[in-house]
C-alpha atoms as a PDB file:
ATOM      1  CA  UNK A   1     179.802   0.329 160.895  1.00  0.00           C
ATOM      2  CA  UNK A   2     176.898  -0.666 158.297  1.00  0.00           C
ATOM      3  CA  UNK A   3     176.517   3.135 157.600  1.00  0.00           C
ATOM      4  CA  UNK A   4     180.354   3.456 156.774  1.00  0.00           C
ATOM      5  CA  UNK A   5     180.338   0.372 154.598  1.00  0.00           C
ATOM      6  CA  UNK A   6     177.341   1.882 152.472  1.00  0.00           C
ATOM      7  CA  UNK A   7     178.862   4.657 151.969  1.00  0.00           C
ATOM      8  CA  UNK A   8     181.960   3.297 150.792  1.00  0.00           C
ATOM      9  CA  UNK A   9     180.263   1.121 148.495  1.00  0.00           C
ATOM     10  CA  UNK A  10     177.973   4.172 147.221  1.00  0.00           C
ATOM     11  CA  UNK A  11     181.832   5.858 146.244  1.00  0.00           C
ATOM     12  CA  UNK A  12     183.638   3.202 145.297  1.00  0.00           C
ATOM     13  CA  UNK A  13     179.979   2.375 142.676  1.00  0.00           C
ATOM     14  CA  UNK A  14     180.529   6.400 141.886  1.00  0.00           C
ATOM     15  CA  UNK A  15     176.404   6.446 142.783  1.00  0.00           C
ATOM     16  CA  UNK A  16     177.964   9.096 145.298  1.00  0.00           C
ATOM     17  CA  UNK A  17     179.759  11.182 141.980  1.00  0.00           C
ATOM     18  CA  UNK A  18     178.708  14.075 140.525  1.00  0.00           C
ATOM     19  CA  UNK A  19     178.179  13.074 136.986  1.00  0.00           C
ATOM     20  CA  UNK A  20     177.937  15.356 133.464  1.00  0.00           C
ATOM     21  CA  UNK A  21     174.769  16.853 134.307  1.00  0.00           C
ATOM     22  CA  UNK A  22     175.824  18.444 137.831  1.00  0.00           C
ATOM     23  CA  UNK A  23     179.481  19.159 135.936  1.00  0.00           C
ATOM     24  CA  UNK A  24     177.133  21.237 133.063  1.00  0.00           C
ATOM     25  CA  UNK A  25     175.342  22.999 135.767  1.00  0.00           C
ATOM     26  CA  UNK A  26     177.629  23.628 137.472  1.00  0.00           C
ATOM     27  CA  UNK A  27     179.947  25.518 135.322  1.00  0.00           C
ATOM     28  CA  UNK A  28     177.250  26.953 133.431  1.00  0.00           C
ATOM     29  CA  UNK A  29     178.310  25.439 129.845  1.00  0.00           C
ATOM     30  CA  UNK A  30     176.683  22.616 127.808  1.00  0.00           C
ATOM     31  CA  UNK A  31     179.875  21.606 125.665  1.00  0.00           C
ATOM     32  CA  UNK A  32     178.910  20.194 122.492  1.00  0.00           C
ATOM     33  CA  UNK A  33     181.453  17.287 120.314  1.00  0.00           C
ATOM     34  CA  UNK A  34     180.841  16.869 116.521  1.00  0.00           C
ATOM     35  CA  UNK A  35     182.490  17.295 113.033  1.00  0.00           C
ATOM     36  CA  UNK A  36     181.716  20.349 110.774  1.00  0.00           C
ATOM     37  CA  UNK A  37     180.471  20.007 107.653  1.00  0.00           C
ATOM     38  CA  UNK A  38     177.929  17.241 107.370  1.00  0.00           C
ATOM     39  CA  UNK A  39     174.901  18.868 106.119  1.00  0.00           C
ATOM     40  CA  UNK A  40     172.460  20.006 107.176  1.00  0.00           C
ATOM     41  CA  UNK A  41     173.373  18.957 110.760  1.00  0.00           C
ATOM     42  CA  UNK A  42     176.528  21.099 111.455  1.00  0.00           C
ATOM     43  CA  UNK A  43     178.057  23.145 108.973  1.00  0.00           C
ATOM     44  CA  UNK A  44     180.061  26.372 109.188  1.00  0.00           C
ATOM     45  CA  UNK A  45     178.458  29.431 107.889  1.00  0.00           C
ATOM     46  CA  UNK A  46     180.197  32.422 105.490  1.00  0.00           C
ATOM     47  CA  UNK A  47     180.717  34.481 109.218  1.00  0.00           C
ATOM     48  CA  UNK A  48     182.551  31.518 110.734  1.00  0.00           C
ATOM     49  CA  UNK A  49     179.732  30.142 112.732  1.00  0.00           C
ATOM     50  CA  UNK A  50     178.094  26.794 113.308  1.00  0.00           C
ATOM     51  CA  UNK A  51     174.878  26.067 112.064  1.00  0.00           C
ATOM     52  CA  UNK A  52     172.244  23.018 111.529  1.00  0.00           C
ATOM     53  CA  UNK A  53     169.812  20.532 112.919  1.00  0.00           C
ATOM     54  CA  UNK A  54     172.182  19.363 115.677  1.00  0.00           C
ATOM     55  CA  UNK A  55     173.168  22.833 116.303  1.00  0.00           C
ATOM     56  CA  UNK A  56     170.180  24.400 116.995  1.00  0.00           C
ATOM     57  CA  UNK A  57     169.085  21.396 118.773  1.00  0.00           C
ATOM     58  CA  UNK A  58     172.094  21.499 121.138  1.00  0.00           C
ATOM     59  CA  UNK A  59     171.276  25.937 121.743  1.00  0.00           C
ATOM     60  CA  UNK A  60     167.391  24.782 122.583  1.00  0.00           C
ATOM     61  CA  UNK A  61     168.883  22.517 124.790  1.00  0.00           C
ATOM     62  CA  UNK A  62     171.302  24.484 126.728  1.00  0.00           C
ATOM     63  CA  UNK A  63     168.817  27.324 126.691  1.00  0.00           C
ATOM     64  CA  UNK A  64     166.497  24.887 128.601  1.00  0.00           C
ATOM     65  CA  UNK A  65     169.205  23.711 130.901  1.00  0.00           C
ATOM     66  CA  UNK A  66     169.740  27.599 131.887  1.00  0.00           C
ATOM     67  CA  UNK A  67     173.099  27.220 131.045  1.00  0.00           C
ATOM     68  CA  UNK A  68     175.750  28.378 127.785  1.00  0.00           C
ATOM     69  CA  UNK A  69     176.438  26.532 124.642  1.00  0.00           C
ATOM     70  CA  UNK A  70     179.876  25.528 123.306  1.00  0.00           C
ATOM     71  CA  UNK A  71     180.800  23.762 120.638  1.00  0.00           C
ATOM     72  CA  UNK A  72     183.733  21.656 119.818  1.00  0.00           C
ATOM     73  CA  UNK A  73     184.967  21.007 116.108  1.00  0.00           C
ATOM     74  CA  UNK A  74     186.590  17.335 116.670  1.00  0.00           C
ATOM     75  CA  UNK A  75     187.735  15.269 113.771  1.00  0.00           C
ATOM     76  CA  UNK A  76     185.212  12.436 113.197  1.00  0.00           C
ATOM     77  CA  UNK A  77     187.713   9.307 113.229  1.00  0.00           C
ATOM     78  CA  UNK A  78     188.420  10.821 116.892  1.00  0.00           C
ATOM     79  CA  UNK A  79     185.567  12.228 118.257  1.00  0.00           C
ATOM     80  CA  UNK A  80     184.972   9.207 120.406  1.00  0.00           C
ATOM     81  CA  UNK A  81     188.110   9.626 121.986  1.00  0.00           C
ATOM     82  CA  UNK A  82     187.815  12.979 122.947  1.00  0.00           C
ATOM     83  CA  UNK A  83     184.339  12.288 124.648  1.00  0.00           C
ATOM     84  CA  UNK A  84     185.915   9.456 126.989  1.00  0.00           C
ATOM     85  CA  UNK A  85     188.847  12.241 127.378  1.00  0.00           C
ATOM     86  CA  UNK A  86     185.895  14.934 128.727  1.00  0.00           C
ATOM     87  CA  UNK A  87     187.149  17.205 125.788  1.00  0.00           C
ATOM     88  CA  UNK A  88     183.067  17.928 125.805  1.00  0.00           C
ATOM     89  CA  UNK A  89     179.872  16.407 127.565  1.00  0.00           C
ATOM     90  CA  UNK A  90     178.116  14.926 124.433  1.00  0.00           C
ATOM     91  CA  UNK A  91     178.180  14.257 121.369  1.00  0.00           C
ATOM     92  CA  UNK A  92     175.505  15.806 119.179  1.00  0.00           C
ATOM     93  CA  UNK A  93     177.067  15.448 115.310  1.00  0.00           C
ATOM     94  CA  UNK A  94     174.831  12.602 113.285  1.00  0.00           C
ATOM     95  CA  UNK A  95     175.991   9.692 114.488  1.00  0.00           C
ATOM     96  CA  UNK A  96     175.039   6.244 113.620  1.00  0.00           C
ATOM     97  CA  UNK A  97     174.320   3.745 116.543  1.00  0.00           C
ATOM     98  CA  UNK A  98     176.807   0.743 115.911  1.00  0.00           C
ATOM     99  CA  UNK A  99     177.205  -1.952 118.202  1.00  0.00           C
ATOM    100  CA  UNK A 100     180.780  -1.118 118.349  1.00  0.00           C
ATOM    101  CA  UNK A 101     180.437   2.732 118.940  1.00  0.00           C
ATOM    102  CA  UNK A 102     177.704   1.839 121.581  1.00  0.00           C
ATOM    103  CA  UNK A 103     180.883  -1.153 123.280  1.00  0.00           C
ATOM    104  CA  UNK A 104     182.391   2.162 124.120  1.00  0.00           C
ATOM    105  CA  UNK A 105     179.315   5.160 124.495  1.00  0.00           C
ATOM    106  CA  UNK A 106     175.990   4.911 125.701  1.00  0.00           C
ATOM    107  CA  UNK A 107     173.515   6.459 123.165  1.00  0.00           C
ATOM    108  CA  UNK A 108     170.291   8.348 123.726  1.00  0.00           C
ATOM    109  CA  UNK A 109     167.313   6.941 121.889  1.00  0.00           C
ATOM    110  CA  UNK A 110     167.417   7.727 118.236  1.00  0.00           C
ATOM    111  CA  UNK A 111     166.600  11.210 116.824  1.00  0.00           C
ATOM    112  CA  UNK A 112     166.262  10.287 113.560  1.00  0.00           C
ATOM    113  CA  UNK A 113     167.091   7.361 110.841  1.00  0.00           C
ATOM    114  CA  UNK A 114     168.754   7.813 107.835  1.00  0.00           C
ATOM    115  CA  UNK A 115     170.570   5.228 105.802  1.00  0.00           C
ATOM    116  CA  UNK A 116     173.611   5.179 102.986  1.00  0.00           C
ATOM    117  CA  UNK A 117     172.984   5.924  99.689  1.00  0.00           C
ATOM    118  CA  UNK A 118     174.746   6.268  96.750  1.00  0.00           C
ATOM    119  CA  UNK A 119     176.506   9.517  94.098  1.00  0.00           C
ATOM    120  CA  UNK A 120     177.464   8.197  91.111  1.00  0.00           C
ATOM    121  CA  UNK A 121     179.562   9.715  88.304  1.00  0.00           C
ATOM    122  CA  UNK A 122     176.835  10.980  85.182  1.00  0.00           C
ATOM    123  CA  UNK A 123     178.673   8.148  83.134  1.00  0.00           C
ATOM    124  CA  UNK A 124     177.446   5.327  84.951  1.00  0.00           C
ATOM    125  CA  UNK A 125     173.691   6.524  84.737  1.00  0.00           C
ATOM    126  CA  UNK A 126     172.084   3.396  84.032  1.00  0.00           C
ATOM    127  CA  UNK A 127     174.525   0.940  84.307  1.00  0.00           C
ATOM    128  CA  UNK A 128     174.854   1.240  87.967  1.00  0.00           C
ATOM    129  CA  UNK A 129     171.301   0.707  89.648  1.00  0.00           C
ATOM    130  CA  UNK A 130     172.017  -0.656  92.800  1.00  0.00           C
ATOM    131  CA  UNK A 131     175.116  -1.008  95.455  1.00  0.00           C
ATOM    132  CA  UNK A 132     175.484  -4.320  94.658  1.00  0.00           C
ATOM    133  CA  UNK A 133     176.290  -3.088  91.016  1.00  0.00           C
ATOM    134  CA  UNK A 134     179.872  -1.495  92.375  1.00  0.00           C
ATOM    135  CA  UNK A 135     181.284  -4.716  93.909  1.00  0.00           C
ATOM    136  CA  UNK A 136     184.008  -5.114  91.265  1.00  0.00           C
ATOM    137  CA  UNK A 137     187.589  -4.208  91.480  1.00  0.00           C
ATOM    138  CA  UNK A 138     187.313  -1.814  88.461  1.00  0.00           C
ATOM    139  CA  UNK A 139     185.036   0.449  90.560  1.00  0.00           C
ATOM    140  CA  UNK A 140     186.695   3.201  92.751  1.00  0.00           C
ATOM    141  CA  UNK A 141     184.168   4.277  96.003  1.00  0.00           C
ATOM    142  CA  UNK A 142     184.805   6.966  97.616  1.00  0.00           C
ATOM    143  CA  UNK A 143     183.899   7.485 101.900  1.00  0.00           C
ATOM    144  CA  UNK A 144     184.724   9.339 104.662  1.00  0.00           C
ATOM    145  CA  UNK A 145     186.707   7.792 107.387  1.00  0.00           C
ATOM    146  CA  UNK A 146     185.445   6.419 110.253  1.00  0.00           C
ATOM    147  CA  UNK A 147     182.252   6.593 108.865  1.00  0.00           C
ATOM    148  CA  UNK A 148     179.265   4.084 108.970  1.00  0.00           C
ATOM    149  CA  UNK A 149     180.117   4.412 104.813  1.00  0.00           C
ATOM    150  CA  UNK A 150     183.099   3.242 105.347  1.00  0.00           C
ATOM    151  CA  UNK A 151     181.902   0.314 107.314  1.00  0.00           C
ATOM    152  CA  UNK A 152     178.824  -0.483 104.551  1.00  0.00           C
ATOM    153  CA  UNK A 153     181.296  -0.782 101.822  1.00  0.00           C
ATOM    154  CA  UNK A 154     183.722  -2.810 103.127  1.00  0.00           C
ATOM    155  CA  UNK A 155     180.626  -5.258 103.919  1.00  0.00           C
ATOM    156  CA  UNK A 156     178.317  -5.124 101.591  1.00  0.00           C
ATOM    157  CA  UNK A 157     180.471  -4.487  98.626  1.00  0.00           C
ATOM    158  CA  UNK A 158     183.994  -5.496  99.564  1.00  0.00           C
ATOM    159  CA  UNK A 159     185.764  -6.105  95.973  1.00  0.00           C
ATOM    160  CA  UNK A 160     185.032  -2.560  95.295  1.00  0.00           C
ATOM    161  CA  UNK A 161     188.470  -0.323  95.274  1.00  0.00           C
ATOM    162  CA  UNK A 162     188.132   1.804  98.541  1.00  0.00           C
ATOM    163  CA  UNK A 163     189.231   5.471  98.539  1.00  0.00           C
ATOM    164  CA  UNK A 164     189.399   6.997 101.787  1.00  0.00           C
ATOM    165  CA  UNK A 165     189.114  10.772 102.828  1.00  0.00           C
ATOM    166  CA  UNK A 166     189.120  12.997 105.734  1.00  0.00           C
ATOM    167  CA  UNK A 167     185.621  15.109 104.893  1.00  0.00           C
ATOM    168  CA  UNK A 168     183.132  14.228 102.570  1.00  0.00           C
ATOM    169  CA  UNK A 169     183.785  17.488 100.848  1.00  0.00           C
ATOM    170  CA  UNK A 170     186.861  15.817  99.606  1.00  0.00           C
ATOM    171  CA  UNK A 171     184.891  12.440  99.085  1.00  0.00           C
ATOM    172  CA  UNK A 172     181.837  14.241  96.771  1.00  0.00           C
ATOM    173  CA  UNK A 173     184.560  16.125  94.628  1.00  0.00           C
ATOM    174  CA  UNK A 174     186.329  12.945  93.956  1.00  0.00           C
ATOM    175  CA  UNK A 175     183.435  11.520  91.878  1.00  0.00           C
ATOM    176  CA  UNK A 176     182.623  15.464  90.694  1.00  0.00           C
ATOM    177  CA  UNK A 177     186.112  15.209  89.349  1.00  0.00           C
ATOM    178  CA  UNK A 178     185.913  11.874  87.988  1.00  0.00           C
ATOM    179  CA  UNK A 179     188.429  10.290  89.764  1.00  0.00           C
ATOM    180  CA  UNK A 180     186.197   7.715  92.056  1.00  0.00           C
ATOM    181  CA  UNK A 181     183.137   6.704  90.747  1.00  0.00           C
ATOM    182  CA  UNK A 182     180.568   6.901  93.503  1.00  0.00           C
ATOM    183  CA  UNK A 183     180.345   8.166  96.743  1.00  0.00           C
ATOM    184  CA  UNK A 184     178.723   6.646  99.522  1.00  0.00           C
ATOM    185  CA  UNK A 185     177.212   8.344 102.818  1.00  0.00           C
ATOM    186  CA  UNK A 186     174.221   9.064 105.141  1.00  0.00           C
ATOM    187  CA  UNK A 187     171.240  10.520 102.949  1.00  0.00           C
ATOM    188  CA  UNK A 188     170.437  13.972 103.877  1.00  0.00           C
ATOM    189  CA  UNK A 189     174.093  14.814 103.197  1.00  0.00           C
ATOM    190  CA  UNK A 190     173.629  13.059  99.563  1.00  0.00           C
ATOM    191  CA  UNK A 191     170.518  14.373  98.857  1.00  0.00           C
ATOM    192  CA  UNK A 192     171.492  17.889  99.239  1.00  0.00           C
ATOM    193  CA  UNK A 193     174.956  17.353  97.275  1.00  0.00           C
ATOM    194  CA  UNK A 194     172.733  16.224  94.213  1.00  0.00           C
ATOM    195  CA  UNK A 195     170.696  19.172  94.467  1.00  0.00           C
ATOM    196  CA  UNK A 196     173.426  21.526  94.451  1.00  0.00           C
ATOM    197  CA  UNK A 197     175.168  19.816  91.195  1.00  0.00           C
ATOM    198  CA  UNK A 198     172.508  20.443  89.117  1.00  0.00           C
ATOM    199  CA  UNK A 199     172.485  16.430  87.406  1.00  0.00           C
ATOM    200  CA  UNK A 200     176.212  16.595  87.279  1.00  0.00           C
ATOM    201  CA  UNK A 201     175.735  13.410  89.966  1.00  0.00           C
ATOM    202  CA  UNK A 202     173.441  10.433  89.704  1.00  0.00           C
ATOM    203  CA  UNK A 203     171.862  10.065  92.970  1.00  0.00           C
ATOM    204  CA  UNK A 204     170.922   6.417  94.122  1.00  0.00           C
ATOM    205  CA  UNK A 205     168.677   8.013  96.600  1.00  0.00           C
ATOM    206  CA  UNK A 206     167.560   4.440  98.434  1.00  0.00           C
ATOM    207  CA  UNK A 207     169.101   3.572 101.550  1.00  0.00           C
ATOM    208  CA  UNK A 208     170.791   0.250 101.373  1.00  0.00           C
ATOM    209  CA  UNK A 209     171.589   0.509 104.956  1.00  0.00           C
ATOM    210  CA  UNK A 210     168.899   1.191 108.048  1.00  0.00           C
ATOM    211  CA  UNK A 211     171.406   3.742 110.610  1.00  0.00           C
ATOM    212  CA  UNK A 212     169.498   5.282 113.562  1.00  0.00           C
ATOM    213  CA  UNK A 213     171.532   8.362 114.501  1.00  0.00           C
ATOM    214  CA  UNK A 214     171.294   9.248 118.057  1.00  0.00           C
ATOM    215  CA  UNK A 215     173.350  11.564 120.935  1.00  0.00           C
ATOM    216  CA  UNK A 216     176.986   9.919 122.598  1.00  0.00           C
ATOM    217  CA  UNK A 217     177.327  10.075 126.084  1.00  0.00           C
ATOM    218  CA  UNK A 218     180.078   8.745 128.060  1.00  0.00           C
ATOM    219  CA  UNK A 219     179.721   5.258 129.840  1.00  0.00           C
ATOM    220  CA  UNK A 220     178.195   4.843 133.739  1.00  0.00           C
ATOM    221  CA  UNK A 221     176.466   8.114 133.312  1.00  0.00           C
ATOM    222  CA  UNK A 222     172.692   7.582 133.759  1.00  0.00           C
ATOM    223  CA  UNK A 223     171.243  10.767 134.767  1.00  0.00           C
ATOM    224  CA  UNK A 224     172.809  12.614 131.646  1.00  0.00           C
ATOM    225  CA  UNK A 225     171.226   9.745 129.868  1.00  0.00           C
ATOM    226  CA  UNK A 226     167.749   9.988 131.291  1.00  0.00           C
ATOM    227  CA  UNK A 227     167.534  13.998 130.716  1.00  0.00           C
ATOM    228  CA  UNK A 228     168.455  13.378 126.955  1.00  0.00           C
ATOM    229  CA  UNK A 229     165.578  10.810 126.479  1.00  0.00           C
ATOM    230  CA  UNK A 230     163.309  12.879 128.346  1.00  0.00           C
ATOM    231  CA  UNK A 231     164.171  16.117 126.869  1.00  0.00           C
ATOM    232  CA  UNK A 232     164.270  14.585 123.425  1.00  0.00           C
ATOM    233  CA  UNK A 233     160.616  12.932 124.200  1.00  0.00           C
ATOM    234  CA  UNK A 234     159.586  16.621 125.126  1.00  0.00           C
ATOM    235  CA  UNK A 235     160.222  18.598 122.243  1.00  0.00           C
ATOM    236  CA  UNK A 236     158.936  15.741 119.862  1.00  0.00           C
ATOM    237  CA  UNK A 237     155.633  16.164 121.415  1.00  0.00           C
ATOM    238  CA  UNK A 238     155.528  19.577 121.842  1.00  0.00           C
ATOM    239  CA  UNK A 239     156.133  20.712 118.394  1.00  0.00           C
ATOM    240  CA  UNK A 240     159.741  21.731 118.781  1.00  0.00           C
ATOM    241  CA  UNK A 241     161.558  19.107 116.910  1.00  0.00           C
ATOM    242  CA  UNK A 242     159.338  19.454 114.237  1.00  0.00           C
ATOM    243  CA  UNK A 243     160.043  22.790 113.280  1.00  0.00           C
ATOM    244  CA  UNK A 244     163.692  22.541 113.607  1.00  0.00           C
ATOM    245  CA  UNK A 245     163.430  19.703 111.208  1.00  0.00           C
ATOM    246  CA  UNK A 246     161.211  21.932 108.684  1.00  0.00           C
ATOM    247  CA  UNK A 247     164.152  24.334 108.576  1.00  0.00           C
ATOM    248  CA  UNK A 248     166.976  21.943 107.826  1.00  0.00           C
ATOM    249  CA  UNK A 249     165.235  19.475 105.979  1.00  0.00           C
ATOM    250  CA  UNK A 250     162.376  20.489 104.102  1.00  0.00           C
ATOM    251  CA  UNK A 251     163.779  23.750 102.708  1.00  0.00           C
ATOM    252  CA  UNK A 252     167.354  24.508 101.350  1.00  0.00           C
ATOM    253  CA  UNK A 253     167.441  28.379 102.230  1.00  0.00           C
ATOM    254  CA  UNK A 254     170.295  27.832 104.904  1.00  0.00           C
ATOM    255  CA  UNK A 255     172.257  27.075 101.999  1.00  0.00           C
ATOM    256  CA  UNK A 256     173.045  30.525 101.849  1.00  0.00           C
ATOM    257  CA  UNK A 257     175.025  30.979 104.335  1.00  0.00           C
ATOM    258  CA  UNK A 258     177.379  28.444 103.870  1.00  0.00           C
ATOM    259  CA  UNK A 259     180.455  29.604 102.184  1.00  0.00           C
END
């Protein structure tokens, strides 16, 4: 009787459940959630494929796991959703941990920190030296939805005007254009952008914001959780984080293939 009682408290727990790692080995395929185009962590190349930090991160991974890669293009405002829907086992695409986000994932430990910064129009050059400076109605700030941008300016600088976009290709050409006046997102992203534009953007390049950005797993699974952290300690001290993040962030070559 004691042994049948365990057991159906083991089930009813789900201790007794296969969780995402057995699902991944079993059917041979490490399925990967994030949004395209937020450089340099996933990005689609001139021949249609994905490329970046995360993305070569997420290959090394699945090539240690002895099992396939396959990657999911999800729209960022409802990427969480499709994790707690199993559309894929993780997501690997830059994101911030929030204590909301983390109310409804569990995250890995951090992978790296980045933080908000700011694109200005060339105009403003000057007058415009901190965030702080934009809180006024008369400014337009641009940000990608569902973003931890989004969430920084309606905090920190609230009487700005918001303008809200899908991708922050859209966002970026907005102040290019001279329609919004500054753009705010994650730093790498920025960084690059006012690289590209040759001083055609003003680039605020302090983070105003501190954002950890770390892998999304889906809630009450722990052994997924512990190979990430594990795994992620591993190639940290062996050398191969470090030269993935020479390639994506200390030289601009992969700019090339974009389209």
């Amino acid at each position: 009787m004691l042994k049948k009682i365990l057991i159906s408290f083991l089930l009813c727990c789900g201790v007794a459940q296969a969780g995402t790692l057995d699902d991944i080995l079993k059917a041979g395929v490490l399925r990967v959630g994030f949004d395209a185009g937020y450089q340099p962590f996933e990005m689609t190349a001139k021949d249609g494929k994905y490329i970046g930090f995360d993305v070569d991160m997420a290959k090394m991974m699945a090539k240690d796991m002895g099992v396939k890669v396959e990657f999911v293009n999800t729209a960022w405002d409802g990427i969480i959703p499709a994790l707690l829907t199993k559309k894929f086992d993780v997501i690997m695409g830059g994101m911030t941990i929030t204590p909301q986000r983390n109310l409804r994932v569990n995250f890995s430990d951090p992978y790296i920190v980045v933080g908000q910064t700011i694109l200005l129009r060339k105009a403003l050059a000057g007058t415009i030296k901190s965030y702080s400076d934009l809180n006024d109605p008369k400014f337009k700030v641009a940000v990608k939805l569902g973003t931890t941008g989004e969430e920084a300016v309606k905090r920190l600088i609230p009487k700005a005007t918001l303008v809200q976009f899908e991708t922050e290709e859209d966002g970026k050409l907005d102040v290019i254009n001279g329609k919004s006046d500054a753009f705010v997102y994650d730093l790498p992203y920025n960084a690059i952008v006012a690289a590209q534009n040759n001083g055609n953007l003003v680039h605020l390049e302090k983070p105003f914001t501190f954002e950890p950005l770390a892998w999304a797993v889906n809630k009450n699974d722990p052994d997924m959780l512990n190979f990430m952290n594990n795994y992620l300690r591993q190639i940290k001290g062996d050398g191969s984080y470090d030269r993935l993040y020479k390639k994506w962030f200390a030289s601009a070559d992969w700019t090339k293939q974009l389209k």
